[in-house]
Protein backbone atom coordinates (compact mmCIF):
# COMPACT_ATOMS: atom_id res chain seq x y z
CA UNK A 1 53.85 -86.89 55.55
CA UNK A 2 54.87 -88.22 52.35
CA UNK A 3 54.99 -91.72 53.16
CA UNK A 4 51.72 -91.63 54.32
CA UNK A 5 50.44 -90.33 51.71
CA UNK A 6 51.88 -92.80 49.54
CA UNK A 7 51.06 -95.47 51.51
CA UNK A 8 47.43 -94.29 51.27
CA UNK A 9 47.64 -94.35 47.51
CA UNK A 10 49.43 -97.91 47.41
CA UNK A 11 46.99 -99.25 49.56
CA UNK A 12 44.25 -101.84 48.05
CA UNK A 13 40.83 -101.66 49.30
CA UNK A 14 39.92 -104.90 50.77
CA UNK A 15 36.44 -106.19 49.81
CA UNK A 16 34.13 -106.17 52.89
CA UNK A 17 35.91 -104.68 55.66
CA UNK A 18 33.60 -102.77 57.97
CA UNK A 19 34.11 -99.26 58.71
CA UNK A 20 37.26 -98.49 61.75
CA UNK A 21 34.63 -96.36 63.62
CA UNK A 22 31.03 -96.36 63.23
CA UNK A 23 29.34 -92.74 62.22
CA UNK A 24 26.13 -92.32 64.78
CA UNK A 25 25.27 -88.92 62.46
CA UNK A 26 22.22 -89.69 60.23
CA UNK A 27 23.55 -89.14 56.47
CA UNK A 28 27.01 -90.89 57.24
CA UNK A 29 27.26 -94.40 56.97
CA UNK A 30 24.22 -95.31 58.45
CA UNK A 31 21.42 -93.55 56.96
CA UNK A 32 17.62 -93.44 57.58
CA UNK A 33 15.73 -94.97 54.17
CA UNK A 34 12.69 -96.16 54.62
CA UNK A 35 11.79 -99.43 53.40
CA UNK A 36 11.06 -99.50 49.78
CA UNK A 37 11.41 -95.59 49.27
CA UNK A 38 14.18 -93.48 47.45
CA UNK A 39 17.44 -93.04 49.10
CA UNK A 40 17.61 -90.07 52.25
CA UNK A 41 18.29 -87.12 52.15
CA UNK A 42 18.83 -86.03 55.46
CA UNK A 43 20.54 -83.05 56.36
CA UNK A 44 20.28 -81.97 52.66
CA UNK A 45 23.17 -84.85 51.63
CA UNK A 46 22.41 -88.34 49.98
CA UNK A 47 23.87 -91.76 51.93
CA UNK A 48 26.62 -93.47 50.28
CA UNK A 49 25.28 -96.79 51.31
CA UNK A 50 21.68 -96.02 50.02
CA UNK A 51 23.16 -94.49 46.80
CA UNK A 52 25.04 -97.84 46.22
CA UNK A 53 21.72 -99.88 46.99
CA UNK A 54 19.61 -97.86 44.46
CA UNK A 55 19.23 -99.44 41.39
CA UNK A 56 19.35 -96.87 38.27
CA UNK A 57 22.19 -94.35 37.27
CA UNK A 58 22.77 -91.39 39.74
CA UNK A 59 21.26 -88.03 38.42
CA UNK A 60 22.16 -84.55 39.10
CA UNK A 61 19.25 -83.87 41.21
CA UNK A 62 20.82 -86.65 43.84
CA UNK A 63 22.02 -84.48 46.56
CA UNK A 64 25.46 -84.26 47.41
CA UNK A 65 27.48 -87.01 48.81
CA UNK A 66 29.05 -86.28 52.24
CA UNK A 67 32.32 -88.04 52.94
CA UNK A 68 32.89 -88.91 57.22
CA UNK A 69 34.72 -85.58 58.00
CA UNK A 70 36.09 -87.68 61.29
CA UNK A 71 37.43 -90.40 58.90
CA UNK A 72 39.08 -88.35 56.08
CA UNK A 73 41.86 -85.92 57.46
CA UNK A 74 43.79 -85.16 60.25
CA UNK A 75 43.17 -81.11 61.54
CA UNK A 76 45.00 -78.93 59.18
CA UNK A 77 46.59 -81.95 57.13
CA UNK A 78 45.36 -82.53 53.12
CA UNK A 79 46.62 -86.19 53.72
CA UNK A 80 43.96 -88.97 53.97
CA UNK A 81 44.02 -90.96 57.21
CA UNK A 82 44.07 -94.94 57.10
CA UNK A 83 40.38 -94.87 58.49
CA UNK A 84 39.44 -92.97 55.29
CA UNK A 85 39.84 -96.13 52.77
CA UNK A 86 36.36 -98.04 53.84
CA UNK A 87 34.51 -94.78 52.39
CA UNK A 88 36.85 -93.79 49.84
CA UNK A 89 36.55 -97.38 48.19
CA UNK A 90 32.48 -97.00 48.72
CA UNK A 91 32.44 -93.89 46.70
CA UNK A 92 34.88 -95.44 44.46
CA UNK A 93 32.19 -98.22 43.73
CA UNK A 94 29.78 -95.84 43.20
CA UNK A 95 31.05 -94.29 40.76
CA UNK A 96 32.12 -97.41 39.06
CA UNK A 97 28.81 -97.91 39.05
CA UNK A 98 27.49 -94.73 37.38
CA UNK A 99 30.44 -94.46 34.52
CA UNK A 100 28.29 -91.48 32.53
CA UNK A 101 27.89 -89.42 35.40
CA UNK A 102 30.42 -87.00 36.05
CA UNK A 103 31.43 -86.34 39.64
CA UNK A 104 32.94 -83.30 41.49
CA UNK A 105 34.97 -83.76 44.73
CA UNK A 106 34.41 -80.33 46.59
CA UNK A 107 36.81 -79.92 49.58
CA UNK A 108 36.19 -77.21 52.55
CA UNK A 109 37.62 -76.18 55.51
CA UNK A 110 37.03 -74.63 58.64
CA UNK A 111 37.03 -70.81 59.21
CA UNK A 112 40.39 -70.73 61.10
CA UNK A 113 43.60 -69.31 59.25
CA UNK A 114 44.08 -67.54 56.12
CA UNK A 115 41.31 -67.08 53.39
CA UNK A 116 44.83 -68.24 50.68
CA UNK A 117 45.46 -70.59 53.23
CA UNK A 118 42.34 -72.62 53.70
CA UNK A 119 41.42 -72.69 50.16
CA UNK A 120 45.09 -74.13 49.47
CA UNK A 121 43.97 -77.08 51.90
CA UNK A 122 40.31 -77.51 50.84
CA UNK A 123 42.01 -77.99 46.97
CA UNK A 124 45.20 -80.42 48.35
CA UNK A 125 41.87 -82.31 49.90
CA UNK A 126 39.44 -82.58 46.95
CA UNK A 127 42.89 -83.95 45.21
CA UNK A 128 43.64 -86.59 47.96
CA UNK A 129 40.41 -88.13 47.38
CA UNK A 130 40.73 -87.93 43.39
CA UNK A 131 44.58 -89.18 43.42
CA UNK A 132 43.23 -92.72 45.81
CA UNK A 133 40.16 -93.34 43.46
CA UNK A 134 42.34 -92.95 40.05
CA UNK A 135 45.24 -95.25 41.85
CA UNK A 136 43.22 -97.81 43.63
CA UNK A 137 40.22 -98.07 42.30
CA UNK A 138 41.33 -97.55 38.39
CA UNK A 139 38.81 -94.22 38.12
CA UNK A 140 39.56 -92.41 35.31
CA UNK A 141 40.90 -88.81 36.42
CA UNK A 142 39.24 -87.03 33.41
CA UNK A 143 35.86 -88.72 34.70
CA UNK A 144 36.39 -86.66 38.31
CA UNK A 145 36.77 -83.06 38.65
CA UNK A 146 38.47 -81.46 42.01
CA UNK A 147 37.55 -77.97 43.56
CA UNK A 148 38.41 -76.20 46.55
CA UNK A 149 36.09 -73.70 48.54
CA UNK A 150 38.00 -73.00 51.84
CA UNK A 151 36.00 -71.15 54.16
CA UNK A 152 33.51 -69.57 51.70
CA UNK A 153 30.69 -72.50 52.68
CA UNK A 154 30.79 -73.08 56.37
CA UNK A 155 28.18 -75.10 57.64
CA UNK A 156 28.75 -74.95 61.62
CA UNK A 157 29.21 -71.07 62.65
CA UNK A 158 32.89 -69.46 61.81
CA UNK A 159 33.07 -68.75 66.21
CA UNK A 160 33.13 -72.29 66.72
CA UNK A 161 36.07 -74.24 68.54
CA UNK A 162 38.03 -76.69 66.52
CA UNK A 163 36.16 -79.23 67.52
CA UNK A 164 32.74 -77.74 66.90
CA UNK A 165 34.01 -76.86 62.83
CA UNK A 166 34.73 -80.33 62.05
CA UNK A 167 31.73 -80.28 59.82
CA UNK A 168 33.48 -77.58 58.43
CA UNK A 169 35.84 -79.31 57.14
CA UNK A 170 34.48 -81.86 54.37
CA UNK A 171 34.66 -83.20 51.69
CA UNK A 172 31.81 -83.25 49.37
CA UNK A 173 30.93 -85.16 46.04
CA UNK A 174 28.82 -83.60 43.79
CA UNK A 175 27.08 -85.39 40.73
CA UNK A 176 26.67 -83.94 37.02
CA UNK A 177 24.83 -85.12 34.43
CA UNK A 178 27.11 -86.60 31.61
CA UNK A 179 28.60 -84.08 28.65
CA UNK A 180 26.71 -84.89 25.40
């Protein structure tokens, strides 16, 4: 597990490689915008690919950003996959982009195990995704804050099989207006 994870942090986003599996979910990578208008905002999250088209800094009323939960982590595993980097270096831009704005990575998980356990993961998650933007993409940590939520924001029912809590388990990036 540790040499995956460190060869997730060593490795260097390559400038326009597509996506290792293409999301069919609206919000994801492909997002509905219609010509001309603001960026979506369907299912209540903003598209990373819109929010990197939009000209103009981010704000804090742009709804949150919703990483691929298919792409990012393995079940039960903190460690980000190799199909995670396409996305991870898209948010990374983005935030490039928007250096006043303050982001925070939100990590969640699904409703099985422990309440200690699952908010132990959700954390490990949100700091995955802050340790391979400060080490590959040269983001500042102090400009990214981590939290963890566990199970205390599902969004797919807590019954639910593994397979139907995958929403469950995301990873979400929240924007902030800049400190004065």
């Amino acid at each position: 597990e540790k040499a995956l994870t460190s060869e997730l942090l060593a490795e260097k986003p390559a400038i326009g490689e597509s996506p290792a599996v293409q999301l069919a979910a609206p919000g994801f990578e492909k997002g509905g915008r219609s010509e001309g208008g603001p960026p979506s905002k369907e299912n209540g999250f903003s598209n990373l690919d819109d929010l990197l088209a939009q000209t103009g800094p981010l704000t804090p009323e742009t709804a949150p950003i919703l990483m691929p939960t298919d792409l990012l982590f393995d079940y039960n595993a903190p460690e980000l996959r190799l199909e995670a980097v396409e996305s991870l270096r898209k948010l990374g831009l983005l935030i490039q982009k928007n250096p006043r704005a303050r982001f925070i990575i939100e990590g969640h998980s699904d409703s099985f195990g422990s309440h200690e356990y699952n908010l132990e993961l959700s954390r490990h998650r949100a700091e995955s995704v802050k340790a391979w933007l400060t080490a590959n993409m040269g983001i500042r940590g102090d400009s990214i804050q981590t939290v963890g939520y566990g199970k205390s924001r599902l969004l797919a029912p807590a019954d639910g099989t593994i397979e139907q809590q995958q929403i469950n388990r995301r990873v979400e990036i929240v924007i902030r207006a800049p400190e004065p």
